[in-house]
Protein backbone atom coordinates (compact mmCIF):
# COMPACT_ATOMS: atom_id res chain seq x y z
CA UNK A 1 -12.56 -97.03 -25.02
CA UNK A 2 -12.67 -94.04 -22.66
CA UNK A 3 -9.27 -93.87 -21.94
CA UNK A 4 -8.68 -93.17 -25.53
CA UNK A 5 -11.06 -90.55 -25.97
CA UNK A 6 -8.94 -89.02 -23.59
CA UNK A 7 -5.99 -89.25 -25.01
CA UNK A 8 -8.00 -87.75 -28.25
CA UNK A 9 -9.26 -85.26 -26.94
CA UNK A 10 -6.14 -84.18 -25.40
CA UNK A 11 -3.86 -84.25 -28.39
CA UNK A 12 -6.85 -81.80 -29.82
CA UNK A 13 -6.91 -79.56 -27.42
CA UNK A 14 -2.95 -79.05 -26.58
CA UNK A 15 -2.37 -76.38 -29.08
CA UNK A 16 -5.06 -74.35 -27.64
CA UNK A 17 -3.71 -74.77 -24.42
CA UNK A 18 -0.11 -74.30 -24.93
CA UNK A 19 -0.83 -70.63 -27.34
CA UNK A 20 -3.10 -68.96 -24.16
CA UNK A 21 -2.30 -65.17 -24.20
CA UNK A 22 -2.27 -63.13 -20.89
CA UNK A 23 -1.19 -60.02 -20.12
CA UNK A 24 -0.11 -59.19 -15.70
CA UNK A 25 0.51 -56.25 -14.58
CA UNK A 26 4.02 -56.10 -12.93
CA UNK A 27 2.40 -53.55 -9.92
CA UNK A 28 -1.35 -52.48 -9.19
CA UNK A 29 -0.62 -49.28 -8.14
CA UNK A 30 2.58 -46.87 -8.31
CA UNK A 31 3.43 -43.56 -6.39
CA UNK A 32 5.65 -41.13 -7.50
CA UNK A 33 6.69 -37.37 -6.40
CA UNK A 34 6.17 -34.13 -8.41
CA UNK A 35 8.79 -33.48 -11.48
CA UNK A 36 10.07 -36.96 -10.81
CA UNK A 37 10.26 -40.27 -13.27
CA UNK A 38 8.37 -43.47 -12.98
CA UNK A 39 8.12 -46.98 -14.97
CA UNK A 40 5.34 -48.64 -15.49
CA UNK A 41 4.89 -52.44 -16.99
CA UNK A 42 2.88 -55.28 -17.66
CA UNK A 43 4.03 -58.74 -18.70
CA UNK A 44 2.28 -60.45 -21.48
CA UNK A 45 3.09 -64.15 -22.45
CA UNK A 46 3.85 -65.95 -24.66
CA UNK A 47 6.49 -63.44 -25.81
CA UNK A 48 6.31 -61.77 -29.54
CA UNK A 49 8.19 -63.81 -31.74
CA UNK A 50 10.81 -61.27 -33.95
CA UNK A 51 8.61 -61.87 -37.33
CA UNK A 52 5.32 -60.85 -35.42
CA UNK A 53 4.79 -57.76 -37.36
CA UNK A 54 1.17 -57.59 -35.30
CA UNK A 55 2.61 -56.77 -32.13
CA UNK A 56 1.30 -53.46 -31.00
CA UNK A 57 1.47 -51.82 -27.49
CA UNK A 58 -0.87 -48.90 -26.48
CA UNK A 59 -1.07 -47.21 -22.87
CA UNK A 60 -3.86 -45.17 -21.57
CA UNK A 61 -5.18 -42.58 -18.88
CA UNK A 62 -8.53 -43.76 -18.84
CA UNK A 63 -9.54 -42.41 -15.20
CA UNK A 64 -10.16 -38.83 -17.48
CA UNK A 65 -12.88 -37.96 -19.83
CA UNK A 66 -12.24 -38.12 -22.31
CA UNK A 67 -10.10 -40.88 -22.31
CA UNK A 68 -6.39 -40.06 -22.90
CA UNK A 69 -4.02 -42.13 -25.34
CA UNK A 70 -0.16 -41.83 -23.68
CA UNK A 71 1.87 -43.81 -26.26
CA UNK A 72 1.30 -46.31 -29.14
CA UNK A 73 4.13 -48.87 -30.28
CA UNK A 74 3.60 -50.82 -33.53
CA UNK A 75 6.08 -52.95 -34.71
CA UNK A 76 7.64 -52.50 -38.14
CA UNK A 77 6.36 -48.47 -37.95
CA UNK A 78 8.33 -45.48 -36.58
CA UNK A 79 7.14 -45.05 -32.67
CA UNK A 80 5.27 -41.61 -32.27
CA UNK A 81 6.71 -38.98 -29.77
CA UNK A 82 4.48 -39.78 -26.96
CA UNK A 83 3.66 -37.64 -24.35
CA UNK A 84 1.26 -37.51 -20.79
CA UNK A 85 0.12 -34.51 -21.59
CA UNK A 86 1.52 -31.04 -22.66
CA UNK A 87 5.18 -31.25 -24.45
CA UNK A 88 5.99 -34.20 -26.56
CA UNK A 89 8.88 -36.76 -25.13
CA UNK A 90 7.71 -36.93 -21.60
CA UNK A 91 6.42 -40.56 -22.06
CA UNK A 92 8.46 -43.40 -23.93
CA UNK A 93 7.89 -46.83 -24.21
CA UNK A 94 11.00 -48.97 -23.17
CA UNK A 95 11.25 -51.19 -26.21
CA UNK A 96 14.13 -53.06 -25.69
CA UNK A 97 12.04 -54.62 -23.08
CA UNK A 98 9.53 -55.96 -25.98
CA UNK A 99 11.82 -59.49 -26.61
CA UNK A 100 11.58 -60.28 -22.84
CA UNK A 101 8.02 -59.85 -22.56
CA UNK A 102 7.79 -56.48 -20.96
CA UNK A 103 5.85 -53.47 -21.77
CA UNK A 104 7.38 -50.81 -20.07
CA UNK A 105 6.03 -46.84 -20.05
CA UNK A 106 8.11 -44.30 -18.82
CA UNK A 107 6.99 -40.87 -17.67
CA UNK A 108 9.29 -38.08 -17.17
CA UNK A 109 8.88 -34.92 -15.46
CA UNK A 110 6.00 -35.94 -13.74
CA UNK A 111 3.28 -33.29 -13.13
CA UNK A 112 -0.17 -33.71 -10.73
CA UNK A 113 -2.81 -34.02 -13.36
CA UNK A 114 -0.35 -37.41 -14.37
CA UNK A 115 -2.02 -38.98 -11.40
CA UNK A 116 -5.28 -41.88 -12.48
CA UNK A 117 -5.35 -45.12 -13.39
CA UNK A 118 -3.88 -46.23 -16.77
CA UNK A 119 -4.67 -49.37 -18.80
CA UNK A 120 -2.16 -51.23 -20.35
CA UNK A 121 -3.05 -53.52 -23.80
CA UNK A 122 -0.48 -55.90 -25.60
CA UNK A 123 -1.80 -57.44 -29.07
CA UNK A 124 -0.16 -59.73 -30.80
CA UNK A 125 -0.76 -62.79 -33.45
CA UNK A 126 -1.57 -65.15 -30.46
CA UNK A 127 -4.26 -62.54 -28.93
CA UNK A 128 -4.76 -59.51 -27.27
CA UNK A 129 -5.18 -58.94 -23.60
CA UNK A 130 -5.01 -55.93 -21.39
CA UNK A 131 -4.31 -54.84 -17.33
CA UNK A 132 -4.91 -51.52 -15.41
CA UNK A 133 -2.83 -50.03 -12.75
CA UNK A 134 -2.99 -46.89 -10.47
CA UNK A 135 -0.76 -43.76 -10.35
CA UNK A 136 -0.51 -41.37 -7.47
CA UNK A 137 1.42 -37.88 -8.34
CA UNK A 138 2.55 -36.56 -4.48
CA UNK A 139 4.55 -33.04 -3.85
CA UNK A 140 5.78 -33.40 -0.29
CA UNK A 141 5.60 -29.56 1.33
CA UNK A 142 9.27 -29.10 2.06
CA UNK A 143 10.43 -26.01 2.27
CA UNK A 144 7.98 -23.67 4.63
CA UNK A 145 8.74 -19.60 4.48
CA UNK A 146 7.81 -17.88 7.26
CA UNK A 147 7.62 -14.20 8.29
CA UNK A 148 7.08 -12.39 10.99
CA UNK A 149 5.57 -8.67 10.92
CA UNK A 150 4.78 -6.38 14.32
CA UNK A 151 1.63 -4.88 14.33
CA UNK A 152 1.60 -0.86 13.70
CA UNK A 153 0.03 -0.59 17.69
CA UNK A 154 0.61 -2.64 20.56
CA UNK A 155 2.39 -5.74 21.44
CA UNK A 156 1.16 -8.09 19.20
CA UNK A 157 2.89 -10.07 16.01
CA UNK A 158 1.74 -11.72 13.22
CA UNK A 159 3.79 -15.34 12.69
CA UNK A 160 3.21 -16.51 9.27
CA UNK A 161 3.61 -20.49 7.65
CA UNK A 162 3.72 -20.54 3.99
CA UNK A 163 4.73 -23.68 1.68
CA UNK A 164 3.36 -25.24 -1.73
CA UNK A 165 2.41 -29.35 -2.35
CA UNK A 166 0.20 -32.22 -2.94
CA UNK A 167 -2.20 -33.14 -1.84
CA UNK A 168 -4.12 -30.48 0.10
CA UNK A 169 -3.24 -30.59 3.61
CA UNK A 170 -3.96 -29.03 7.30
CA UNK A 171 -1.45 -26.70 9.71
CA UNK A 172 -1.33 -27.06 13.26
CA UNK A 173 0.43 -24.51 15.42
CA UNK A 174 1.53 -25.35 18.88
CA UNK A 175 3.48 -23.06 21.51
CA UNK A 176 6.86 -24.24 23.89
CA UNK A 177 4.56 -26.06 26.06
CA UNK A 178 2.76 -28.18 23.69
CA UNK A 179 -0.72 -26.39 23.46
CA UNK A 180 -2.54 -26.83 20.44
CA UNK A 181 -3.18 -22.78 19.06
CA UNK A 182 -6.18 -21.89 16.77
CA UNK A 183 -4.79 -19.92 13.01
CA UNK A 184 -6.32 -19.11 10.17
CA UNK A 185 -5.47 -21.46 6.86
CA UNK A 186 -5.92 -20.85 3.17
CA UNK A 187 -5.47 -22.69 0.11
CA UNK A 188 -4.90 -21.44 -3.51
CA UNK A 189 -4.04 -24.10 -5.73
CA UNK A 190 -1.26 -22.83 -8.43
CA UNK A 191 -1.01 -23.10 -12.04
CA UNK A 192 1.23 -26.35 -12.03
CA UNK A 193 -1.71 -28.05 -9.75
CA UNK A 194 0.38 -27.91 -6.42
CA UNK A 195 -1.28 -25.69 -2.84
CA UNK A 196 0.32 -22.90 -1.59
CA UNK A 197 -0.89 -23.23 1.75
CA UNK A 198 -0.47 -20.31 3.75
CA UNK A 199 -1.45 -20.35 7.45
CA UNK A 200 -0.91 -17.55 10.57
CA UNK A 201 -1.85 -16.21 13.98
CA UNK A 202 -1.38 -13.69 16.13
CA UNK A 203 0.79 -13.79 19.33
CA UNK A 204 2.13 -11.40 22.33
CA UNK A 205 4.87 -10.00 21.38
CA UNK A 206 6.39 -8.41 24.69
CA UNK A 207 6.66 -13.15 25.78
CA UNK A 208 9.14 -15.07 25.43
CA UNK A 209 8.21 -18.22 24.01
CA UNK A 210 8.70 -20.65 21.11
CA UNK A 211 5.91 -21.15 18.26
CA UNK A 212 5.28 -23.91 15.28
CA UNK A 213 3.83 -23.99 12.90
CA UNK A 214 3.58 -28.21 10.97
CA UNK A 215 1.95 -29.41 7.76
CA UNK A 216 0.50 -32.29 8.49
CA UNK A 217 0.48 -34.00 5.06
CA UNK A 218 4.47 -34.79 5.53
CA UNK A 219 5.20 -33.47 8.77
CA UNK A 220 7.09 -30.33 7.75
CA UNK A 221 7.68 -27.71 10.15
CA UNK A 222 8.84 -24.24 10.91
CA UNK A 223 9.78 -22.41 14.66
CA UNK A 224 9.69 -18.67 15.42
CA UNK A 225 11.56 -17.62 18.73
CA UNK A 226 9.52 -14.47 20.02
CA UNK A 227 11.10 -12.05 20.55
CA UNK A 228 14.32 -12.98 18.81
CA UNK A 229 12.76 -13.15 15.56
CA UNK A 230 10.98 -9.99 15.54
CA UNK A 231 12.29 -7.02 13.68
CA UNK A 232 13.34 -4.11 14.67
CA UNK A 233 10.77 -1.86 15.37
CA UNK A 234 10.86 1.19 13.71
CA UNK A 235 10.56 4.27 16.43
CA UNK A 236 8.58 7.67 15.61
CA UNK A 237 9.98 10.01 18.52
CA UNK A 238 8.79 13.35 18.64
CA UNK A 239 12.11 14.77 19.49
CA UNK A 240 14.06 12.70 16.82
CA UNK A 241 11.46 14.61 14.40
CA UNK A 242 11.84 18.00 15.72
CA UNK A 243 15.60 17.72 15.60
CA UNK A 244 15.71 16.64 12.32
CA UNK A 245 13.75 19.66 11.26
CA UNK A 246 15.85 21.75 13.26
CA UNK A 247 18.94 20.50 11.55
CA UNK A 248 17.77 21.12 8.16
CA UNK A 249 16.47 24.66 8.74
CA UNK A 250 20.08 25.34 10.49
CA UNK A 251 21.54 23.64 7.51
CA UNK A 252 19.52 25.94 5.12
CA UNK A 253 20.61 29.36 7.32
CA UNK A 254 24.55 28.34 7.50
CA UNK A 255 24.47 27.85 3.51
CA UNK A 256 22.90 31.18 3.30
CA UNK A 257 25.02 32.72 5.44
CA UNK A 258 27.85 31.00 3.50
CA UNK A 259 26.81 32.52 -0.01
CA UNK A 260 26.68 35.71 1.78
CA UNK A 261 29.67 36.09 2.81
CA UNK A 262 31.28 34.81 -0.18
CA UNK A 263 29.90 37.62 -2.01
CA UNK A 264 30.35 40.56 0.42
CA UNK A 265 33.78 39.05 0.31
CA UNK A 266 34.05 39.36 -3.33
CA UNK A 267 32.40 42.41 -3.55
CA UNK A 268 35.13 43.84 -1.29
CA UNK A 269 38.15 42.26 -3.03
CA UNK A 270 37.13 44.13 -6.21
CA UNK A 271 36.94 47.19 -3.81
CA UNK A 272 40.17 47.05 -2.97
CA UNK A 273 41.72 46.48 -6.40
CA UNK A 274 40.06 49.23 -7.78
CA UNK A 275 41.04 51.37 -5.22
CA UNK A 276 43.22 53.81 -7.86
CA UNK A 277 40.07 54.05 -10.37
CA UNK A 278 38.08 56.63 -11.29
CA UNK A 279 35.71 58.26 -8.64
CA UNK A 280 32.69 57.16 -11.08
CA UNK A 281 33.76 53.28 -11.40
CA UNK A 282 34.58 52.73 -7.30
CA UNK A 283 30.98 54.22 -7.15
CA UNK A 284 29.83 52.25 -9.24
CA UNK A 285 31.11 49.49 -7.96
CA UNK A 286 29.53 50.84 -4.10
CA UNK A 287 26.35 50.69 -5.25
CA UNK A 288 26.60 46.87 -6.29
CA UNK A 289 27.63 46.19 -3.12
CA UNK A 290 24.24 48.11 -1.86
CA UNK A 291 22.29 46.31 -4.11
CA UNK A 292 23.81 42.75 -3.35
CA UNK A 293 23.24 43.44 0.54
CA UNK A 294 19.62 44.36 0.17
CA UNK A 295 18.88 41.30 -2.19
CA UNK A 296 20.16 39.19 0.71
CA UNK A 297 18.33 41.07 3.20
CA UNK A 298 15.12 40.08 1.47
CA UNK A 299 15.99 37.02 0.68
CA UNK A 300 16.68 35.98 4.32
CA UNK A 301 13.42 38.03 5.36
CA UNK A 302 11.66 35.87 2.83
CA UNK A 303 12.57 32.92 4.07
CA UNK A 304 12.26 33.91 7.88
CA UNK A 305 8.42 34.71 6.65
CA UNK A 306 7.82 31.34 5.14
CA UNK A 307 9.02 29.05 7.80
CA UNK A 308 7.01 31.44 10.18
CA UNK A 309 4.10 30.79 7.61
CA UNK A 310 4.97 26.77 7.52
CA UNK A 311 4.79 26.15 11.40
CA UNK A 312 1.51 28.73 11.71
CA UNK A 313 0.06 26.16 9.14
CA UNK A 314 0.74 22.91 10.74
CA UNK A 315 -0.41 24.43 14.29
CA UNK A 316 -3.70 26.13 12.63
CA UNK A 317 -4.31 22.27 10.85
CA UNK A 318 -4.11 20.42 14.47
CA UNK A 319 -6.57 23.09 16.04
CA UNK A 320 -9.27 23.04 13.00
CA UNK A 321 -9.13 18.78 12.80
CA UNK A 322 -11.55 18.77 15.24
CA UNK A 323 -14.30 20.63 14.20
CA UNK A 324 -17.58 19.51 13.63
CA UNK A 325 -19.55 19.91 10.86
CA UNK A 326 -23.00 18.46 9.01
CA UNK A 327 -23.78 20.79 5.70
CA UNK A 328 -25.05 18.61 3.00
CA UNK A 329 -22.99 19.79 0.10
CA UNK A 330 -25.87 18.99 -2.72
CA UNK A 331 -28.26 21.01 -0.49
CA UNK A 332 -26.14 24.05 0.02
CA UNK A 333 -25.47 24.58 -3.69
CA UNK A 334 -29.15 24.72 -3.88
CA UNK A 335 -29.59 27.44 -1.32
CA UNK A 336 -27.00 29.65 -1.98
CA UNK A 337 -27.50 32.22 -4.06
CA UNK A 338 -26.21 35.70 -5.17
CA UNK A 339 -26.51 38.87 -4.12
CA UNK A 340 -29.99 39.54 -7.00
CA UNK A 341 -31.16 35.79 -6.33
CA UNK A 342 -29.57 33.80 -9.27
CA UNK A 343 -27.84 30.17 -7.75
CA UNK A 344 -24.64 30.73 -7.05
CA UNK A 345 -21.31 27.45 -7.01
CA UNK A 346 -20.00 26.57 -4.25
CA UNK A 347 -16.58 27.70 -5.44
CA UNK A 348 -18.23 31.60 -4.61
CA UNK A 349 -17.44 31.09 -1.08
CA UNK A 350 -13.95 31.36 -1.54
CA UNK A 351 -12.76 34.99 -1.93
CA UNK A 352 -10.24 35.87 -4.64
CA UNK A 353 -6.90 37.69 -3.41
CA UNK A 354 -7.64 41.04 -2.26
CA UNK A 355 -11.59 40.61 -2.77
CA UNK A 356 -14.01 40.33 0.59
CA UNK A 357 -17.39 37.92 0.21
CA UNK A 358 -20.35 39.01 2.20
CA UNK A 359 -22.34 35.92 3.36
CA UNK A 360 -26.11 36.77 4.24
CA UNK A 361 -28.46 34.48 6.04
CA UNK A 362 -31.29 34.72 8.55
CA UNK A 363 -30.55 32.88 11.93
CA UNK A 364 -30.88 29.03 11.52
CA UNK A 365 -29.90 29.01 8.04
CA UNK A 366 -26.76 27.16 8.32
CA UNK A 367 -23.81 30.27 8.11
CA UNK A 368 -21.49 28.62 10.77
CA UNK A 369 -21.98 25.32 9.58
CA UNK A 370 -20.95 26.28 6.25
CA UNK A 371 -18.18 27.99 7.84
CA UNK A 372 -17.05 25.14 9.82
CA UNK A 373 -17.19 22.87 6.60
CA UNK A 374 -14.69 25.26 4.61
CA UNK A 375 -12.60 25.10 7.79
CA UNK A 376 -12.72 21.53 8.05
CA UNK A 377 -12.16 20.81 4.53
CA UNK A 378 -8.95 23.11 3.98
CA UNK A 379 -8.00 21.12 7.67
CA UNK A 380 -8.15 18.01 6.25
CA UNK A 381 -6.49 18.88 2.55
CA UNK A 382 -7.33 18.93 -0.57
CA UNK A 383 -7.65 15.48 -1.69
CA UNK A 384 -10.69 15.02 0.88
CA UNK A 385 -12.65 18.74 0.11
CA UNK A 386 -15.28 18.08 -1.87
CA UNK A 387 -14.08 19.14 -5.53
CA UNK A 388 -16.32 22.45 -6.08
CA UNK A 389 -13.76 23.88 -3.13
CA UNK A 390 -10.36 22.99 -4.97
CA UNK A 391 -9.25 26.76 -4.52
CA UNK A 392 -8.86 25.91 -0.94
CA UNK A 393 -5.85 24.21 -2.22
CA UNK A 394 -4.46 28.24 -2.97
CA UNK A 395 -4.76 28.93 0.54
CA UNK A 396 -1.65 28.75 2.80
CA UNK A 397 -3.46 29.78 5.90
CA UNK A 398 -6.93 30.24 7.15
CA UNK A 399 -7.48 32.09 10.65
CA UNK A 400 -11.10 31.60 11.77
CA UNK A 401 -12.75 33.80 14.32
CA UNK A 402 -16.00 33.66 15.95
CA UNK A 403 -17.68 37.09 16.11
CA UNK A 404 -20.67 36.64 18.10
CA UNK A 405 -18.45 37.57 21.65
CA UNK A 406 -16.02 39.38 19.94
CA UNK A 407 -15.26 43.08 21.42
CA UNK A 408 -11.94 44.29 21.15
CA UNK A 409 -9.50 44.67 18.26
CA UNK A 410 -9.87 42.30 15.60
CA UNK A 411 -5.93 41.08 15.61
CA UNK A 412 -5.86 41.19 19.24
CA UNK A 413 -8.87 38.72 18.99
CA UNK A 414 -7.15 36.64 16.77
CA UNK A 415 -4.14 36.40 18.74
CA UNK A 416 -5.68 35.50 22.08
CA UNK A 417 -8.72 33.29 20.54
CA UNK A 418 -6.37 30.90 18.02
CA UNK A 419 -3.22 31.11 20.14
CA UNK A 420 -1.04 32.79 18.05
CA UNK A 421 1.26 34.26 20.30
CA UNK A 422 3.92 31.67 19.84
CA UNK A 423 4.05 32.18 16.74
CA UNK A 424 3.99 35.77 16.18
CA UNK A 425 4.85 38.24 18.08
CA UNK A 426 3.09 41.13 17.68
CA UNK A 427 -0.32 42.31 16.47
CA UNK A 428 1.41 44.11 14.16
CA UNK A 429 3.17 41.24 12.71
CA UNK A 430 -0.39 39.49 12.18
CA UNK A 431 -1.28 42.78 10.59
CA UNK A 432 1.31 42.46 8.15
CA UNK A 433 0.93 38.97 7.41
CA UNK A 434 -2.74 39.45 6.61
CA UNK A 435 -1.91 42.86 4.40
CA UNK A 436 0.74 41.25 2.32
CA UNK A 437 -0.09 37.39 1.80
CA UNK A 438 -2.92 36.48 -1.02
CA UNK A 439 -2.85 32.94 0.35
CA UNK A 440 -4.48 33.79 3.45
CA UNK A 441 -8.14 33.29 3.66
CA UNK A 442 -9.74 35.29 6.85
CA UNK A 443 -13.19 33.80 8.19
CA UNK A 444 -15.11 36.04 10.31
CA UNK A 445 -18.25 33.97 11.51
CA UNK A 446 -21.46 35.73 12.98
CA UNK A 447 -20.41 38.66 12.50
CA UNK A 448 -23.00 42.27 13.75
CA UNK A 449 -22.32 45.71 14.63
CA UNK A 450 -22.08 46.93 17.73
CA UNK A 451 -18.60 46.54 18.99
CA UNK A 452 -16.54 50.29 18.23
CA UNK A 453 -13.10 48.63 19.02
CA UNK A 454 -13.51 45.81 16.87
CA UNK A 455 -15.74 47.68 13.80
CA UNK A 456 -13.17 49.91 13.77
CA UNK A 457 -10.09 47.74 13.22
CA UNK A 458 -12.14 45.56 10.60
CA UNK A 459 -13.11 48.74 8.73
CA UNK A 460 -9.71 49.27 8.98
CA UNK A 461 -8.26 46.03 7.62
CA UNK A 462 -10.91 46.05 4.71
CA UNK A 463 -9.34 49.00 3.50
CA UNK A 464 -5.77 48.31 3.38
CA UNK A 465 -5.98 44.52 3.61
CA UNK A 466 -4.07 44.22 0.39
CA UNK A 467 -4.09 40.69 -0.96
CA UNK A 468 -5.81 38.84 2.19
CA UNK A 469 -9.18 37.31 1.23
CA UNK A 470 -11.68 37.99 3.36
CA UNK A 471 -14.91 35.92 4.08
CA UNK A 472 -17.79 37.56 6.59
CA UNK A 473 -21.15 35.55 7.39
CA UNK A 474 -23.55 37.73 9.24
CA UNK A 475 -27.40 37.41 9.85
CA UNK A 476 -27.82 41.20 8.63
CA UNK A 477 -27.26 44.06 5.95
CA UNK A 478 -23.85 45.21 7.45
CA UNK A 479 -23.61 48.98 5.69
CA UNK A 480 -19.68 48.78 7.42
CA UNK A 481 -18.88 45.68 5.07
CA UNK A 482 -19.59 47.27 1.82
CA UNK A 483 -19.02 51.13 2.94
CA UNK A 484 -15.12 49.60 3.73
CA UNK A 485 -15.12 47.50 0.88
CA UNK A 486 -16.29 48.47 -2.20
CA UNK A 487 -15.41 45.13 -3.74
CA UNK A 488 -17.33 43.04 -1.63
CA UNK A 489 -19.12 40.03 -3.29
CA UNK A 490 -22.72 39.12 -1.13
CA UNK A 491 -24.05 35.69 -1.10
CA UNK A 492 -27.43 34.86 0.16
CA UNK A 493 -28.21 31.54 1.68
CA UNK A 494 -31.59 30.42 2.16
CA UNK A 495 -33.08 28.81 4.98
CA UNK A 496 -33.41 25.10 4.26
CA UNK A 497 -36.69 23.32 3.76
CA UNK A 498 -38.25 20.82 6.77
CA UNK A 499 -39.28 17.91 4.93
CA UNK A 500 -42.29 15.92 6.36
């Protein structure tokens, strides 16, 4: 009796048995590189008959949030254009796989965010059953730049490792001999998910010796020979520089020289053809000759005065660079004021061509400060003056002379106190200079009577100085100032406030 229940119960149960559906995965976990291809399956049994219209396939990212749908296959129905991600086509379900029970996803073009763990689930008319498997997107850091820069002083040099991958990884820098060397490492991950790594130290330039530079993630490497590898340094010689500028001023002379003479020699040719003229038209003629010479005479003067003008400015900048000066601009607009106590702009201080400015100020009001800042600021150029003093930017030269000890003639002073004399050379010369040019600003600081010599030749520049600006500060009512001048602008500045 039992052994036939048996036998019942297993002639039941059989079908059951024999119609079990499973689905395996073919790996548990898959890694791939970046911009690369990879297959994924699962095997499901029993296999889809052909007339099984219920047979439907659907993949998953389901390590996201929210959970990702990659492709869909439904038998009978036209398969979707799939995709992991942005851009349809990169994922495709291998269907002629289906009949030997295989359900096979293929991604193309793999990028970093492909990487998670995807679930694969295969339904037919015997059952549905799923699997899950892992995928691990890698971009190996191949190809390392590097660079190598020398610092702008001294003998050092920056060495520099730069490459891009996945994951995220360390640099290690070692010298010829094996010894581990401390850099400093950044990260910045890129728009297609990969790190540019960049890593670099700082080394002796002036050694020979080997340095590299590994990611650790793959092993990639880079090595820098010092000093081989270093580029060539560019020089600054002071000779090179004054050569140069020698060559293009001699350059600038022989093409005058060259235009010259090609007129005079014109000029001389038409002479000589008109030699059996008129009187009046050989005369005529003379006199355009005349004319001709004298424009090139003042042409070459000209120029001899500027490049005297150009090299007085560049030594006058060097000397002033290092003066020192403290006036608090927003205070000194608000003690200066004019000559009948209204304020007065900053911009006052600077005299207009051919006009003198008369600054008044009790002792310990600040007059030699303020004439150190203007001094300073046309020194250092425009761009850094503060911007109520942008008409320092008319000035081509400012001479600066302290008064207080001053006793004989007021271009001999200048001369001997600013070191002119290789540069002009005369007083005379100076005297000219200051009579003629409107872009020269002259700063007499602490000025008071006293001195014949000196009153004398300032009483006498005042008078015929021309176009030469001319700024005086001076702790009293100097009758000589505005007796020479009858022009002359007065300031007042006040003594400043002690706050408590």
């Amino acid at each position: 009796m039992d052994w036939t229940l048996l036998v019942v119960f297993q002639v039941l149960l059989q079908p059951s048995l024999s119609v079990l559906f499973t689905v395996e995965a073919e790996r548990t976990a898959y890694n791939s590189q970046f911009g690369g291809d990879v297959v994924m399956g699962c095997r499901f049994q029993p296999k889809a008959a052909a007339e099984d219209s219920e047979l439907r396939v659907t993949w998953h990212l389901i390590s996201v949030s929210p959970v990702r749908e990659v492709h869909q296959y439904q038998r009978g129905q036209q398969p979707g254009p799939g995709g992991a991600g942005e851009g349809p086509g990169r994922a495709r379900l291998l269907a002629a796989e289906l009949r030997d029970g295989w359900a096979k996803l293929q991604i193309s073009s793999l990028r970093i965010n492909d990487s998670g763990t995807y679930q694969c689930r295969v339904q037919t008319k015997e059952g549905a059953d799923y699997k899950t498997m892992t995928l691990s997107v890698t971009a190996p850091y191949g190809a390392v730049t590097r660079s190598v820069e020398r610092a702008a002083r001294g003998d050092r040099a920056l060495l520099r490792c730069q490459a891009e991958g996945h994951p995220r990884t360390a640099v290690s820098w070692r010298d010829g001999r094996r010894r581990a060397l401390g850099a400093n490492t950044t990260a910045v991950e890129t728009p297609q998910g990969l790190f540019r790594v960049s890593s670099q130290i700082w080394v002796n330039s002036t050694e020979e010796r080997n340095y590299t530079c590994g990611f650790t993630a793959d092993g990639a490497s880079a090595t820098f020979h010092i000093p081989g590898d270093l580029p060539a340094a560019q020089k600054r010689h002071d000779a090179v520089i004054v050569l140069l500028s020698v060559g293009v001023v001699l350059g600038i002379v022989i093409a005058a020289l060259l235009l010259y003479r090609r007129r005079r020699k014109g000029f001389r040719t038409l002479s000589k053809g008109n030699l059996l003229v008129e009187p009046r038209v050989r005369a005529g003629a003379a006199a355009a000759c005349l004319q001709i010479n004298k424009e090139n005479e003042e042409e070459r003067t000209t120029f001899s005065e500027d490049y005297r003008k150009e090299n007085l400015r560049v030594f006058l900048n060097e000397r002033y660079c290092d003066f020192q000066c403290a006036a608090d601009v927003e205070q000194l607009h608000q003690r200066l004021r004019t000559e009948d106590d209204r304020p007065a702009e900053l911009q006052a201080l600077i005299p207009d061509a051919g006009e003198a400015v008369v600054l008044e100020g009790p002792p310990g009001s600040g007059k030699t400060g303020v004439a150190h800042f203007l001094v300073r600021s046309w020194a250092l150029g425009v761009p850094r003056a503060p911007p109520p003093l942008l008409q320092l930017r008319a000035l081509q030269l400012l001479l600066y002379l302290d008064c207080s000890a001053a006793e004989g003639d007021l271009c001999q002073e200048l001369m001997a106190r600013l070191g002119l004399k290789e540069h002009l050379s005369t007083e005379d010369e100076l005297r000219t200079m200051l009579s003629r040019c409107g872009e020269t600003l002259l700063l007499l600081d602490g000025y008071r009577e006293g001195s014949a010599r000196f009153d004398e030749s300032l009483k006498r520049l005042l008078g015929e100085r021309g176009g030469c600006r001319v700024l005086v500060t001076t702790s009293e009512d100097v009758r000589l100032l505005t007796e020479a001048s009858r022009t002359a602008r007065v300031l007042k500045l006040h003594t400043p406030i002690a706050k408590y």
